[in-house]
C-alpha atoms as a PDB file:
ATOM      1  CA  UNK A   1     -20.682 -38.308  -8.735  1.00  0.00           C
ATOM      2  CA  UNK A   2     -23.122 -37.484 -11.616  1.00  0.00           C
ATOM      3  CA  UNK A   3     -27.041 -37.214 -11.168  1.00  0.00           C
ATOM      4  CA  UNK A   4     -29.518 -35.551 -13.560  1.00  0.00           C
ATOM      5  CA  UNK A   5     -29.278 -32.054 -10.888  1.00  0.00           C
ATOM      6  CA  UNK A   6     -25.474 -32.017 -11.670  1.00  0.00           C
ATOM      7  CA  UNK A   7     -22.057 -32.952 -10.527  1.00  0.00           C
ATOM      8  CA  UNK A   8     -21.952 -33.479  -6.488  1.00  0.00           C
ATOM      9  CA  UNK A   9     -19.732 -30.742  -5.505  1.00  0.00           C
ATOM     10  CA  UNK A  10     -20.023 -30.319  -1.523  1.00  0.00           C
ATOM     11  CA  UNK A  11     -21.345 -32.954   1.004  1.00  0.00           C
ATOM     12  CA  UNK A  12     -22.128 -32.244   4.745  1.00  0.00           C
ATOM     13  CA  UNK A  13     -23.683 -33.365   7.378  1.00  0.00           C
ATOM     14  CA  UNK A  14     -26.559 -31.193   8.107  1.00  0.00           C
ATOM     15  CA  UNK A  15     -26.770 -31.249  12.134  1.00  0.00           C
ATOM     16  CA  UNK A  16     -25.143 -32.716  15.169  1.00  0.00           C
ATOM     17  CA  UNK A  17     -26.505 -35.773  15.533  1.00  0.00           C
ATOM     18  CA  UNK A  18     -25.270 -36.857  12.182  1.00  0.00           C
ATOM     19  CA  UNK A  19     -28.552 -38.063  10.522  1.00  0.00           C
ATOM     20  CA  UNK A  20     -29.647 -35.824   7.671  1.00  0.00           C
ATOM     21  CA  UNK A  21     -26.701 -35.374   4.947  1.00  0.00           C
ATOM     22  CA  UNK A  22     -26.855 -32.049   2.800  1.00  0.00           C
ATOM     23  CA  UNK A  23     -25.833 -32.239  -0.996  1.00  0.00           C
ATOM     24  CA  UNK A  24     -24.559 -29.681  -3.320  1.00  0.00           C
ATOM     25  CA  UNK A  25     -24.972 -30.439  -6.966  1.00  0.00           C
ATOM     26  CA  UNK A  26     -23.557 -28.297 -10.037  1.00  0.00           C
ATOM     27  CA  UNK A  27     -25.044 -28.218 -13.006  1.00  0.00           C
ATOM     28  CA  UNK A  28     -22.254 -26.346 -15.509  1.00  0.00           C
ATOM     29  CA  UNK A  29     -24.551 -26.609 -18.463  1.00  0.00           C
ATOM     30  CA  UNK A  30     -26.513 -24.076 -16.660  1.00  0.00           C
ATOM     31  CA  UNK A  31     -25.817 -20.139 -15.937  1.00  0.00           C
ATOM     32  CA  UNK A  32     -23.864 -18.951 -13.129  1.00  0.00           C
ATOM     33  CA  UNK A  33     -26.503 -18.619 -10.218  1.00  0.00           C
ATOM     34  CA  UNK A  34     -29.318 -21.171 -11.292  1.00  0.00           C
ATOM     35  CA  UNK A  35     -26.914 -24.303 -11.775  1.00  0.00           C
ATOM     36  CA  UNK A  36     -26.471 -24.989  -8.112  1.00  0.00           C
ATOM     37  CA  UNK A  37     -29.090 -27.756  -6.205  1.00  0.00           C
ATOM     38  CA  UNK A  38     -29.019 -28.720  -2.979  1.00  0.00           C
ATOM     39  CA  UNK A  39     -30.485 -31.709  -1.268  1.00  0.00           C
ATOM     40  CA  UNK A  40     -30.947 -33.213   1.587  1.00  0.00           C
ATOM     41  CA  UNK A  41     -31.270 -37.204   2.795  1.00  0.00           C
ATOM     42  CA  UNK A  42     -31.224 -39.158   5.498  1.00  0.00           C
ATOM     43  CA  UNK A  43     -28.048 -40.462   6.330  1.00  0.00           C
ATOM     44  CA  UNK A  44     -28.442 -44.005   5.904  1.00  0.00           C
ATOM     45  CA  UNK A  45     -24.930 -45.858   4.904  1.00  0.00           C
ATOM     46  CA  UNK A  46     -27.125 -48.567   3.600  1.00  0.00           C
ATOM     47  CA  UNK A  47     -28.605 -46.615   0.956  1.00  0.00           C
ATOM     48  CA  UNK A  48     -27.268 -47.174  -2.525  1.00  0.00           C
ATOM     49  CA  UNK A  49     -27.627 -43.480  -3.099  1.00  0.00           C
ATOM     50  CA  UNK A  50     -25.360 -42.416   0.260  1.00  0.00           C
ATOM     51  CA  UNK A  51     -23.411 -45.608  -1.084  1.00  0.00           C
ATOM     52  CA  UNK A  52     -22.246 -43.636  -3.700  1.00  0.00           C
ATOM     53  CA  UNK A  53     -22.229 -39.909  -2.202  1.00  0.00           C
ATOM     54  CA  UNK A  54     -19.695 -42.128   0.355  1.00  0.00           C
ATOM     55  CA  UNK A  55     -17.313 -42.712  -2.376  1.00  0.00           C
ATOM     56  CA  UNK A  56     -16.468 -39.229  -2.977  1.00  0.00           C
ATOM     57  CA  UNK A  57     -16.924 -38.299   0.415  1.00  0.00           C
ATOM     58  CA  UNK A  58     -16.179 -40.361   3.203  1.00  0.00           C
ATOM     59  CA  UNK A  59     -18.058 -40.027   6.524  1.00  0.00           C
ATOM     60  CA  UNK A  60     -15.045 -38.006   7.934  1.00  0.00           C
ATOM     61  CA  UNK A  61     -15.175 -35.735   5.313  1.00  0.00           C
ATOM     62  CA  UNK A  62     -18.686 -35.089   5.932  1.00  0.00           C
ATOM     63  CA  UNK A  63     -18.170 -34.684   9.496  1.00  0.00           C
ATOM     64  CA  UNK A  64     -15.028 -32.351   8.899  1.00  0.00           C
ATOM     65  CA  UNK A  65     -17.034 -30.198   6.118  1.00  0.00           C
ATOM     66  CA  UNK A  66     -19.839 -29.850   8.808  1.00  0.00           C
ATOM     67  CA  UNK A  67     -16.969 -28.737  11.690  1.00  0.00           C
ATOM     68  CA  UNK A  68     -15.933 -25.877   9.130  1.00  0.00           C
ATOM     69  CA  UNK A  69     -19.124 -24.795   7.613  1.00  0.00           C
ATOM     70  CA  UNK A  70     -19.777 -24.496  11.719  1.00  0.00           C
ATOM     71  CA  UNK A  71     -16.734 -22.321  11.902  1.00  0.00           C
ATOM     72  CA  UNK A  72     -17.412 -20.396   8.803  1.00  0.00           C
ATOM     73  CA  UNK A  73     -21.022 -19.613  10.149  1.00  0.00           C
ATOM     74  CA  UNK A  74     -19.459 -18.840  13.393  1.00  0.00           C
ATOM     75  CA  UNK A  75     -17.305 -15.939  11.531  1.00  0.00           C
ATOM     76  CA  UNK A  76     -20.262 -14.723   9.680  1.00  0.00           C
ATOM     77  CA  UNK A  77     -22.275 -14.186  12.862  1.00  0.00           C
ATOM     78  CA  UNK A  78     -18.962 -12.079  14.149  1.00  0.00           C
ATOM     79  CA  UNK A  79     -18.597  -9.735  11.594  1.00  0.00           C
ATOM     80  CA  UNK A  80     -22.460  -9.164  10.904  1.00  0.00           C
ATOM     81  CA  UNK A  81     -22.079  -8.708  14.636  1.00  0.00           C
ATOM     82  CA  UNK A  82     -19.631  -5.899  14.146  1.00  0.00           C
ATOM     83  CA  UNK A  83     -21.602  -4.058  11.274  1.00  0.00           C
ATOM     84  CA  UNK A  84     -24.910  -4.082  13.365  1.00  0.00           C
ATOM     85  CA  UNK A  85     -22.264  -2.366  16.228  1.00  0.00           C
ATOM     86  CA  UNK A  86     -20.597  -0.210  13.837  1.00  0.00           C
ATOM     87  CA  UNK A  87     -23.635   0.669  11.262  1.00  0.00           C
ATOM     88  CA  UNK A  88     -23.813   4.154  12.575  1.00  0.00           C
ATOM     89  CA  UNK A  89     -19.779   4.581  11.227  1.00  0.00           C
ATOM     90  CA  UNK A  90     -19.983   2.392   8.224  1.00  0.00           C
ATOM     91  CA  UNK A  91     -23.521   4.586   7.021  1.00  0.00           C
ATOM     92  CA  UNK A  92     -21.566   7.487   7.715  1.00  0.00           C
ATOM     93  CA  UNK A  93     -18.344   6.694   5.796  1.00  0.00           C
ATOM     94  CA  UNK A  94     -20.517   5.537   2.917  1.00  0.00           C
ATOM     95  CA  UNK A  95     -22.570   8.811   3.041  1.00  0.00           C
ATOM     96  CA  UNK A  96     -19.345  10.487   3.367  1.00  0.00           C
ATOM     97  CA  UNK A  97     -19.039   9.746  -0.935  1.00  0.00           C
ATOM     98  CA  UNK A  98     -14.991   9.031  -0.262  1.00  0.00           C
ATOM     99  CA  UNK A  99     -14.032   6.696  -2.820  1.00  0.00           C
ATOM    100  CA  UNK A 100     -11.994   4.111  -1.570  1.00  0.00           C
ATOM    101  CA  UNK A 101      -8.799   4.737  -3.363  1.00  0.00           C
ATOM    102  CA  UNK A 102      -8.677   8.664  -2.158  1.00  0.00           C
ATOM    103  CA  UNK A 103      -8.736   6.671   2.065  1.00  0.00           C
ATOM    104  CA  UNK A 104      -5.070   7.945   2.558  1.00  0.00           C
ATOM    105  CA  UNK A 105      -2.630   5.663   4.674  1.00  0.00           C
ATOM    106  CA  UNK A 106      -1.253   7.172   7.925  1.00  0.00           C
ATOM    107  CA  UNK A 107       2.082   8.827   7.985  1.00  0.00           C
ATOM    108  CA  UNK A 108       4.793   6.330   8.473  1.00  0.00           C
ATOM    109  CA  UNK A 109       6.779   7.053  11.900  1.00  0.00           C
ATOM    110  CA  UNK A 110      10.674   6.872  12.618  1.00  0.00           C
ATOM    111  CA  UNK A 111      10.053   4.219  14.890  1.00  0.00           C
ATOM    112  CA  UNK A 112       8.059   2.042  12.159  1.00  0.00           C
ATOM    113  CA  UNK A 113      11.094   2.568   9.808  1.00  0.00           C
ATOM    114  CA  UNK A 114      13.555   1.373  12.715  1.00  0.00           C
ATOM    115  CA  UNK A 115      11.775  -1.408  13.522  1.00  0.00           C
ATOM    116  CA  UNK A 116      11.321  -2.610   9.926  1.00  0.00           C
ATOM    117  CA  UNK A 117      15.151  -3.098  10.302  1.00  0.00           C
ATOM    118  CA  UNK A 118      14.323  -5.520  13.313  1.00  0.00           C
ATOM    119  CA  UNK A 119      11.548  -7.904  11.300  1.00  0.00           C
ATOM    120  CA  UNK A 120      13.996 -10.278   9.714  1.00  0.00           C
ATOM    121  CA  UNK A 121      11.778 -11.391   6.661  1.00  0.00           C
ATOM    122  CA  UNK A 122      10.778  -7.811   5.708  1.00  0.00           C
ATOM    123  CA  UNK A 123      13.868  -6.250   6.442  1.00  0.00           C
ATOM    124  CA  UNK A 124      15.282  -8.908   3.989  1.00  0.00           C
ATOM    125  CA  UNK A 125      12.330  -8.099   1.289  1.00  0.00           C
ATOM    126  CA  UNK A 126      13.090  -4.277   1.450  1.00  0.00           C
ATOM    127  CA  UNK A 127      16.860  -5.028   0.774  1.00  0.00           C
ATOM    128  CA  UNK A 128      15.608  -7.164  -2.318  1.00  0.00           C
ATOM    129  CA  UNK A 129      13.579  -4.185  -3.516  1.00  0.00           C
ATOM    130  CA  UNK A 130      16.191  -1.829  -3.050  1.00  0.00           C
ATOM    131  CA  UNK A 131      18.797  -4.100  -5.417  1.00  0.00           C
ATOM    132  CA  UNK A 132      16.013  -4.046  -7.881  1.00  0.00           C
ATOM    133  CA  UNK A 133      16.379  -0.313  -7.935  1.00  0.00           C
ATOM    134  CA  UNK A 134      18.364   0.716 -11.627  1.00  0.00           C
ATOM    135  CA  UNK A 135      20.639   2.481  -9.903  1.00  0.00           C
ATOM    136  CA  UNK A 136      21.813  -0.098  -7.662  1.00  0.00           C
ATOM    137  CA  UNK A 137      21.467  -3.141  -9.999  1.00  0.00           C
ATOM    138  CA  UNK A 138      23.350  -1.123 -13.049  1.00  0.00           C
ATOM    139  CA  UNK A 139      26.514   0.037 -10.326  1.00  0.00           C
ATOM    140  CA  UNK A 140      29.927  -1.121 -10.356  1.00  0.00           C
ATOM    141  CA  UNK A 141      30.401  -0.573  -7.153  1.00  0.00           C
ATOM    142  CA  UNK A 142      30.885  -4.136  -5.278  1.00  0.00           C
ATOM    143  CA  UNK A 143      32.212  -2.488  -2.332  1.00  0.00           C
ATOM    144  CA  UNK A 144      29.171  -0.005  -1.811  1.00  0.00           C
ATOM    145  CA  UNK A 145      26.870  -3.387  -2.968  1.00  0.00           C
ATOM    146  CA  UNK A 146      28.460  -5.557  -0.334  1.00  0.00           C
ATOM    147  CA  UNK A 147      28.055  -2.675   2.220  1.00  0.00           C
ATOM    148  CA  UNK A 148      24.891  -2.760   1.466  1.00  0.00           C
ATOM    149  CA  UNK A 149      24.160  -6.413   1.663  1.00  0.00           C
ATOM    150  CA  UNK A 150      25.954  -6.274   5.518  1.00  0.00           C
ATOM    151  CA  UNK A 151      23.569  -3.193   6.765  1.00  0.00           C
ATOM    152  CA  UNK A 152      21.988  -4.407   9.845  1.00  0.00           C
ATOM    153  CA  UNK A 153      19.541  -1.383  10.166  1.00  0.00           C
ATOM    154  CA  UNK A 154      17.072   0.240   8.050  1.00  0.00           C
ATOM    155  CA  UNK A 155      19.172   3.529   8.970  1.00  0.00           C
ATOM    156  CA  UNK A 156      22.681   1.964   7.775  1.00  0.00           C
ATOM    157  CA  UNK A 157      21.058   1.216   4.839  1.00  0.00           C
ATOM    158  CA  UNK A 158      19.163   4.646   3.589  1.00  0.00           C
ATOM    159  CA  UNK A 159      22.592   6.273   4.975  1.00  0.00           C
ATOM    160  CA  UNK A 160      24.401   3.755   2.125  1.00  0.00           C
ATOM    161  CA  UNK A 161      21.811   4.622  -0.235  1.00  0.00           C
ATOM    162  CA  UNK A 162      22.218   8.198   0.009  1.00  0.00           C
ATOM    163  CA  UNK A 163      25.930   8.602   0.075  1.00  0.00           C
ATOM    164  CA  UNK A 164      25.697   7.228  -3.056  1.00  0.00           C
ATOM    165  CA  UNK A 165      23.519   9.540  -4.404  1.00  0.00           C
ATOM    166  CA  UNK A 166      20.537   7.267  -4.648  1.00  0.00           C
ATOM    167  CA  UNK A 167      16.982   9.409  -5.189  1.00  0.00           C
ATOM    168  CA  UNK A 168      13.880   7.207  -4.766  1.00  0.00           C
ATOM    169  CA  UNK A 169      11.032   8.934  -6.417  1.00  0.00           C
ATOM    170  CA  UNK A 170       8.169  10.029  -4.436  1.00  0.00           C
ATOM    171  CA  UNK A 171       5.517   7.598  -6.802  1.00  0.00           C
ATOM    172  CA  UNK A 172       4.826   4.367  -5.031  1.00  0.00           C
ATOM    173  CA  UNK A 173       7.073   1.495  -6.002  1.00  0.00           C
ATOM    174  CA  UNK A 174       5.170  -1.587  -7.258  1.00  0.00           C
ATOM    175  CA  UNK A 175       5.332  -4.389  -4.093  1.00  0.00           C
ATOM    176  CA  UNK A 176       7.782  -6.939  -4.364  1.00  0.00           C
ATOM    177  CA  UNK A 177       6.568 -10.797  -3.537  1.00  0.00           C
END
């Protein structure tokens, strides 16, 4: 739906009781940050204007979009909730001038690397990064390949990698999926 304020992008109802509507037009011949209007109307289905909001957006679509704005404000409240708790920390690590890229990860345990072996799905991706290695795609070796393929462990398989000879550098790989 077109008006003179813009294209109707969002419709909602605006309370619980269902009787004001609020309307979020988009004007794209505008710049970013003045080209959005909002209105609101009374919810009338016998209007010729809510008529034609209705086409686009049904009255279960308002009623859902209202339910999950509800939730989203919900959320909000939470986590400006947590700041106000936590301002004292977040000032301080902000203070602190430590760029967010020098925040260094915590040393990975034994036990993490076991259990990686136990989490089907990632156990499977770090077996897919592995074969991507050059070292492992380029080999000959099916035997050593198919050994590999079997391990059942994250142990088994750094024990296969090695025996071959495999060194992983000590730079990050890039993430795979």
């Amino acid at each position: 739906m077109k008006t003179k304020e813009g294209r109707l992008v969002n419709a909602r109802f605006s309370d619980y009781s269902c009787q004001m509507i609020r309307l979020e037009f988009k004007d794209y011949d505008k710049p970013e940050g003045e080209n959005l209007s909002i209105q609101m109307h009374t919810y009338n289905p016998e209007n010729k204007f809510i008529k034609e909001v209705l086409k686009e957006h049904s009255e279960e679509d308002l009623q859902r979009n209202y339910h999950e704005f509800n939730k989203m404000e919900n959320l909000r409240q939470k986590m400006f909730q947590k700041f106000v708790e936590r301002f004292d920390e977040i000032i301080d690590y902000l203070d602190s001038g430590i760029p967010a890229q020098q925040v260094v990860a915590a040393p990975v345990t034994l036990q993490e690397v076991v259990n990686l072996g136990k989490n089907p799905e990632e156990f499977f991706k770090l077996k897919l990064e592995i074969f991507e290695l050059p070292e492992v795609k380029t080999s000959k070796d099916r035997k050593w390949k198919a050994s590999m393929r079997k391990a059942s462990t994250t142990l088994e398989l750094f024990a296969l990698l090695n025996e071959a000879g495999v060194v992983l550098d000590s730079a990050p790989s890039e993430p795979q999926g």
